[in-house]
N, C-alpha and C. Protein backbone atom coordinates (compact mmCIF):
# COMPACT_ATOMS: atom_id res chain seq x y z
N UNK A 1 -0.70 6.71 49.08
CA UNK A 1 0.00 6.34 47.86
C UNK A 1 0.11 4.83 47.76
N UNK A 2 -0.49 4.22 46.37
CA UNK A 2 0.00 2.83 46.09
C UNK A 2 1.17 2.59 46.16
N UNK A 3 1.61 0.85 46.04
CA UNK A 3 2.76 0.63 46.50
C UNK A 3 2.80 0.14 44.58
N UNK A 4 3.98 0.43 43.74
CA UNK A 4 4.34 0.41 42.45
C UNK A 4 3.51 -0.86 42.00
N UNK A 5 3.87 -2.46 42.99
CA UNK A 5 3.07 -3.12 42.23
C UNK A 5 1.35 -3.40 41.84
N UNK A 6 1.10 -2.47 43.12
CA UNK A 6 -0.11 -2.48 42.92
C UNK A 6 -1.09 -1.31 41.46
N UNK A 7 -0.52 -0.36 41.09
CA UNK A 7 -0.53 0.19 40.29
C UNK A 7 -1.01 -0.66 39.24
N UNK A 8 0.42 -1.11 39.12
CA UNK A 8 0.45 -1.93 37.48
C UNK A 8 -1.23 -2.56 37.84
N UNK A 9 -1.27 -3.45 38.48
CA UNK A 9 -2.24 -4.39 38.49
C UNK A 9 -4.36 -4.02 38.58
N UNK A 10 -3.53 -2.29 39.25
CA UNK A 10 -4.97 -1.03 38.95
C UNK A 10 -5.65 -1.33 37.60
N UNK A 11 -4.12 -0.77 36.93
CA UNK A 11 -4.17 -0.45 35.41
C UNK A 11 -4.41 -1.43 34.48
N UNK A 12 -3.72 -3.08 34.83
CA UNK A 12 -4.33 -4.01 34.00
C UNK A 12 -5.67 -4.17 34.07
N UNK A 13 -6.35 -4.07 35.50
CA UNK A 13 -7.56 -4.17 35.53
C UNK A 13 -8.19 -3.22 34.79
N UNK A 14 -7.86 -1.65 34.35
CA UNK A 14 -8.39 -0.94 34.14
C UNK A 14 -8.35 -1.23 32.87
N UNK A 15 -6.94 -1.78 31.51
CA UNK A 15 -7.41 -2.02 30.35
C UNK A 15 -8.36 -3.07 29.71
N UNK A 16 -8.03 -4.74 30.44
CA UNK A 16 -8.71 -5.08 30.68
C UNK A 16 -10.03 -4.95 30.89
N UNK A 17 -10.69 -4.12 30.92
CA UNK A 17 -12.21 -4.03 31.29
C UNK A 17 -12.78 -2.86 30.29
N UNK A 18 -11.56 -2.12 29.73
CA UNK A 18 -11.68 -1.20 28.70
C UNK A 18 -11.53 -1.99 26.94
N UNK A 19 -10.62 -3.08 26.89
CA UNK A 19 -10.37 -3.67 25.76
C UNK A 19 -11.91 -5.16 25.64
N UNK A 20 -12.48 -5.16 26.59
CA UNK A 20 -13.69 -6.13 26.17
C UNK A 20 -14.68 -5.53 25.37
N UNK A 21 -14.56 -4.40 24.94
CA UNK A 21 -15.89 -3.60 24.06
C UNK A 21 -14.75 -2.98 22.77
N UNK A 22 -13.38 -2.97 22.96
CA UNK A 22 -12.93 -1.72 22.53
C UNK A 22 -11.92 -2.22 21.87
N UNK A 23 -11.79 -2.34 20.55
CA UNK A 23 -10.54 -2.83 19.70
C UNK A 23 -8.81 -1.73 20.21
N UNK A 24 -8.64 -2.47 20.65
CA UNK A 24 -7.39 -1.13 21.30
C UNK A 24 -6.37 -0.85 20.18
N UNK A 25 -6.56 -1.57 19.23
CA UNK A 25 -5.67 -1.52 18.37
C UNK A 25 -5.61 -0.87 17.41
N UNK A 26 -7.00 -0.96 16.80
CA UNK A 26 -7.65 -0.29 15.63
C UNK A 26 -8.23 0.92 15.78
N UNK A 27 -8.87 1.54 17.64
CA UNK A 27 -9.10 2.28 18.12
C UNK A 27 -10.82 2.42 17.95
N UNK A 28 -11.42 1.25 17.46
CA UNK A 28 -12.66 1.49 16.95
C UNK A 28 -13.23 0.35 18.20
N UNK A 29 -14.73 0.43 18.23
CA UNK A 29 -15.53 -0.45 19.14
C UNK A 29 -15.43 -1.46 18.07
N UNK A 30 -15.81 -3.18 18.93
CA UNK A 30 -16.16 -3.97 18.18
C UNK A 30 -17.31 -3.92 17.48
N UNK A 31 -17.37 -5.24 16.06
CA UNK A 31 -18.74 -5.24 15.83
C UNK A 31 -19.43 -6.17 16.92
N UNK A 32 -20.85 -6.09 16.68
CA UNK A 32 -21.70 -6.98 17.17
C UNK A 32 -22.19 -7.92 15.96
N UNK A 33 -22.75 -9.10 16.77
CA UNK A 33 -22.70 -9.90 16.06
C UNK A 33 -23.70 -9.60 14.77
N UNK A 34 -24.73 -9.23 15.38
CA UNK A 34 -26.18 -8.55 14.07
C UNK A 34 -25.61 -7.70 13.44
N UNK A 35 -24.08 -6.33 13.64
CA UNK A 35 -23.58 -5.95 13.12
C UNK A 35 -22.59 -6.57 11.72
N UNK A 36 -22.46 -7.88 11.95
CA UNK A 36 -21.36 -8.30 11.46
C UNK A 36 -22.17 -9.19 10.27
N UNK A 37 -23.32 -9.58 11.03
CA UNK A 37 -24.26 -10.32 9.78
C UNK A 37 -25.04 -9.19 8.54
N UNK A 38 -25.37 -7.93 9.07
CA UNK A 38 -25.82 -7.24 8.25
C UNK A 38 -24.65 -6.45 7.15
N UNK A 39 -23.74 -6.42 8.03
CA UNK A 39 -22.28 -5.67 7.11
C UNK A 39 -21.87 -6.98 5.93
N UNK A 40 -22.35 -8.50 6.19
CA UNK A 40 -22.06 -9.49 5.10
C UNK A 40 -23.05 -9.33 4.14
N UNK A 41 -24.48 -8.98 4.20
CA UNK A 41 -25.51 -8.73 3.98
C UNK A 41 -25.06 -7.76 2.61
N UNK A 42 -24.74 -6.62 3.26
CA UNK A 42 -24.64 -5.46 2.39
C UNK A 42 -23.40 -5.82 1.58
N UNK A 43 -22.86 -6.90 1.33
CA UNK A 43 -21.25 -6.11 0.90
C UNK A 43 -21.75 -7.53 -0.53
N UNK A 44 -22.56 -8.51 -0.28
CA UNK A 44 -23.40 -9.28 -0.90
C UNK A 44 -23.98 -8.97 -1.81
N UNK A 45 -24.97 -7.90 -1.86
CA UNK A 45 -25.88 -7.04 -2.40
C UNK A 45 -24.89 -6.22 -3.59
N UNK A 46 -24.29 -5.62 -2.42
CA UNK A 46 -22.89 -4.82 -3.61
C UNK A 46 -22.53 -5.32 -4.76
N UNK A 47 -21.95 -6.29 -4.47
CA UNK A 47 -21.13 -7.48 -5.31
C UNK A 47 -22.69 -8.53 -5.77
N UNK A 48 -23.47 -8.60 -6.14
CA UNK A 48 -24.71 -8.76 -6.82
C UNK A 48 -24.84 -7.72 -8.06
N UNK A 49 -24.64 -6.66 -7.37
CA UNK A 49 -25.39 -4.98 -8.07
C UNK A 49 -23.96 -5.78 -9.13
N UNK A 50 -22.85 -5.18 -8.80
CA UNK A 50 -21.89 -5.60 -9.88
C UNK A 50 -21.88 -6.00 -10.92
N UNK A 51 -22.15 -7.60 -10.17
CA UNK A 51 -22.60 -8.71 -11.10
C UNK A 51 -23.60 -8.61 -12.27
N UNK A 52 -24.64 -8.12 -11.75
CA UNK A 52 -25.59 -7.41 -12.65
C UNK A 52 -25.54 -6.58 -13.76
N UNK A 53 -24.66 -5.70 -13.34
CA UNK A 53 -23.80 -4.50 -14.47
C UNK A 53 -23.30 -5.06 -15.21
N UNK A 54 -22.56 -6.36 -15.37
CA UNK A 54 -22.03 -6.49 -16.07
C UNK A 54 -22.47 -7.05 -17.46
N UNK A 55 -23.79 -7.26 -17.65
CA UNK A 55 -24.51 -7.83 -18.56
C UNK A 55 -25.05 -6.58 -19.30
N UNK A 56 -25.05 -5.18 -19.08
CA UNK A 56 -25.16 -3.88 -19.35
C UNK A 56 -24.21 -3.91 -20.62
N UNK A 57 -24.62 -3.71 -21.57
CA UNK A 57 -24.52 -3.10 -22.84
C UNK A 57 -24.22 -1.68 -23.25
N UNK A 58 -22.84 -1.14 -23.49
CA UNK A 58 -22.33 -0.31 -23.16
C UNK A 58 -21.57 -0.19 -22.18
N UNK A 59 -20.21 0.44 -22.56
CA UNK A 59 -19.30 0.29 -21.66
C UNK A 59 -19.39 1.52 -20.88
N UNK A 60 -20.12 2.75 -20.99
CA UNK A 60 -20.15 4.01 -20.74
C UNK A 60 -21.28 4.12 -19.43
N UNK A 61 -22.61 3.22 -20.36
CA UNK A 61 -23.41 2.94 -19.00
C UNK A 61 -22.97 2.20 -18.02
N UNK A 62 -22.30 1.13 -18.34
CA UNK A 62 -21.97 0.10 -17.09
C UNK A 62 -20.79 1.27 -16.37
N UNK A 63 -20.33 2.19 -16.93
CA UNK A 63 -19.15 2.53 -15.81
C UNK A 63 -19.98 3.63 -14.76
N UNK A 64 -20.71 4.16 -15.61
CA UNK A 64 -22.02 5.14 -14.89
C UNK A 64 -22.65 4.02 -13.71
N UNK A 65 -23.53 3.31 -14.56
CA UNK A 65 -23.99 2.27 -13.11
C UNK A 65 -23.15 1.88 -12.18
N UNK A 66 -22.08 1.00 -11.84
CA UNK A 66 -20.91 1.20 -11.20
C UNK A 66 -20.83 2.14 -10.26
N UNK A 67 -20.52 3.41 -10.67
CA UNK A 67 -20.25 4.56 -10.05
C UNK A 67 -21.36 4.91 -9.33
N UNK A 68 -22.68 5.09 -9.24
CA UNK A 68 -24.09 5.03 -8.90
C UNK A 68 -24.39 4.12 -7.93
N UNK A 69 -23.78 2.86 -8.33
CA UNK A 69 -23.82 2.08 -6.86
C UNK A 69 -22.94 1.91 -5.95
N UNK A 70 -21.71 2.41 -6.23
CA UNK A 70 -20.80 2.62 -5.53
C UNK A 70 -20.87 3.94 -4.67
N UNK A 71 -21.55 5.24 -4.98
CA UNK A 71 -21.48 6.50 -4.80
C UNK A 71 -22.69 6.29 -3.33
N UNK A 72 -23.68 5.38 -3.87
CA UNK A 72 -24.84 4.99 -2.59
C UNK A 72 -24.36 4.17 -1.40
N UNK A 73 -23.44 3.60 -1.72
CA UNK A 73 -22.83 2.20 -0.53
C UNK A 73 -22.02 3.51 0.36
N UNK A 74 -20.96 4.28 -0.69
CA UNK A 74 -20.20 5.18 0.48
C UNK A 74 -20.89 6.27 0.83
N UNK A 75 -22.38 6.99 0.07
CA UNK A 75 -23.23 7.58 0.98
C UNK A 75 -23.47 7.25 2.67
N UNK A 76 -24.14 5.86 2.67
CA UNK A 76 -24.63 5.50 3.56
C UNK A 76 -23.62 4.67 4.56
N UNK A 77 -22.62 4.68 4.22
CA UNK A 77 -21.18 3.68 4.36
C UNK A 77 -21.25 3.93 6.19
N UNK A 78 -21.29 4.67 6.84
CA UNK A 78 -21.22 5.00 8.54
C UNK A 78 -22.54 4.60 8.88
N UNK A 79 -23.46 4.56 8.49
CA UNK A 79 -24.67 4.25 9.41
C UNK A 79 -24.53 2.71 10.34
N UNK A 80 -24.87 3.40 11.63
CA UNK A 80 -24.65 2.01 12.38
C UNK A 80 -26.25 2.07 12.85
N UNK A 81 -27.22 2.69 12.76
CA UNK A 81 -28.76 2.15 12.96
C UNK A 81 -29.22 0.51 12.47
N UNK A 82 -29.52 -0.32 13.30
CA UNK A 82 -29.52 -0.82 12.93
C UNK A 82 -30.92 -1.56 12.01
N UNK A 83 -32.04 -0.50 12.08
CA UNK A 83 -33.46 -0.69 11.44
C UNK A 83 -33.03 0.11 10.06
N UNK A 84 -32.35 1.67 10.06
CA UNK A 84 -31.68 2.02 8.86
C UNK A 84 -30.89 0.78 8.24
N UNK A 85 -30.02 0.54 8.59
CA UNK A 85 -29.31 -0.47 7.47
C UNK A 85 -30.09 -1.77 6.96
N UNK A 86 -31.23 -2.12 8.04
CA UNK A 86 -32.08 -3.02 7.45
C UNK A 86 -33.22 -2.77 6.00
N UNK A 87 -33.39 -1.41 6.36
CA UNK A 87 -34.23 -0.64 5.57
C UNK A 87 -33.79 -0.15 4.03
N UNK A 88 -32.22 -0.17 4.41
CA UNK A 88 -31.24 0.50 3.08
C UNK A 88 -31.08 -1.13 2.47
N UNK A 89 -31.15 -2.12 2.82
CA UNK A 89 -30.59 -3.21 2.71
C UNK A 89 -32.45 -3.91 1.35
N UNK A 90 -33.14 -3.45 2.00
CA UNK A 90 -34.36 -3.89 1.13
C UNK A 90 -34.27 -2.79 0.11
N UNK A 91 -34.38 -1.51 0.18
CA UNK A 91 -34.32 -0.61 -0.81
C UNK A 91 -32.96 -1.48 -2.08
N UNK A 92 -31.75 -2.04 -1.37
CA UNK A 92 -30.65 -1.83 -2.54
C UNK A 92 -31.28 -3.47 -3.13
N UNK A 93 -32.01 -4.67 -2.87
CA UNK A 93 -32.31 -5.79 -2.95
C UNK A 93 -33.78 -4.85 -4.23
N UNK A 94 -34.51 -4.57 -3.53
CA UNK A 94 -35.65 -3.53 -4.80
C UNK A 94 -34.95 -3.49 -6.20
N UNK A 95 -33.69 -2.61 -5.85
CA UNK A 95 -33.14 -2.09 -6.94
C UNK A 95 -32.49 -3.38 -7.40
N UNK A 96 -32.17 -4.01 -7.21
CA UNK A 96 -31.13 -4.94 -7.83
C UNK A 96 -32.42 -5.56 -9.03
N UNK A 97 -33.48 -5.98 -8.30
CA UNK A 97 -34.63 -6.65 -9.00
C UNK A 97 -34.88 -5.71 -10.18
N UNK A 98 -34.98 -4.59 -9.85
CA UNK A 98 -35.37 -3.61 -11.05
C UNK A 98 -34.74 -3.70 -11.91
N UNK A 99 -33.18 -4.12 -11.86
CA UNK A 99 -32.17 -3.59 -12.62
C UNK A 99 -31.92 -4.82 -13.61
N UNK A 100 -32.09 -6.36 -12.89
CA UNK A 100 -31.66 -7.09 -13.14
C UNK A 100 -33.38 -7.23 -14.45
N UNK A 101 -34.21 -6.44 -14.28
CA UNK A 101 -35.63 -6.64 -15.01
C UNK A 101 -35.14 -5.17 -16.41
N UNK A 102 -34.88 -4.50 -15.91
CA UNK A 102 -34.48 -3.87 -16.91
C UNK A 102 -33.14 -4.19 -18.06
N UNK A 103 -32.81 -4.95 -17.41
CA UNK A 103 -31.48 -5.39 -18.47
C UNK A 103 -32.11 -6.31 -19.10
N UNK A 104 -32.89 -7.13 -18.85
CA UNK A 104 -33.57 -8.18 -19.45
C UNK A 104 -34.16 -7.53 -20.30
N UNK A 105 -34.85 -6.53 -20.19
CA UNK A 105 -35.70 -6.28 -21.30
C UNK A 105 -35.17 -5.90 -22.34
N UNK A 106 -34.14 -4.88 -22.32
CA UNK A 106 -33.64 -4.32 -23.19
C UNK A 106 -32.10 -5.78 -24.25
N UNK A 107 -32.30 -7.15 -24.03
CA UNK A 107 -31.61 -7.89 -24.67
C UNK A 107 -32.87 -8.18 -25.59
């Protein structure tokens, strides 16, 4: 049997070595850093798509579009792959081009 203070000092070691990967607070792993650049990436794109909508003519379509790109972000919203999110990340950049070409045309 340990002697009490040695315990404690088990156990700091033991959170300690558990809280360097592990948000203890939030209960979630950290990001990584390529995690943290691609999650700015996407939230960019989002808030682009937006931006875009808003030059949409009709208030009925723009709330439809909206909803359409919002409905795809929380589709894919958990993927932590990180060649998937690179891959979803050119697909939503495609679309933005399309969109931002189709609004043009139709002024």
């Amino acid at each position: 049997r340990r002697p009490r203070g040695e315990a404690i000092w088990w156990l700091a070691g033991r959170l300690q070595k558990r809280s360097a990967c592990f948000n203890m607070a939030a209960r979630k792993p950290y990001m990584t850093f390529k995690q943290f650049l691609l999650r700015q990436q996407a939230i960019s794109l989002y808030r682009d798509l937006l931006r875009a909508s808003r030059d949409v003519s009709g208030a009925q379509e723009r709330k439809e579009m909206r909803a359409w790109f919002r409905a795809e972000f929380e589709r894919w919203r958990h993927t932590t792959d990180e060649t998937t999110v690179r891959t979803l990340l050119a697909q939503g950049r495609a679309t933005l081009s399309e969109v931002r070409t189709a609004i043009e045309m139709t002024k």
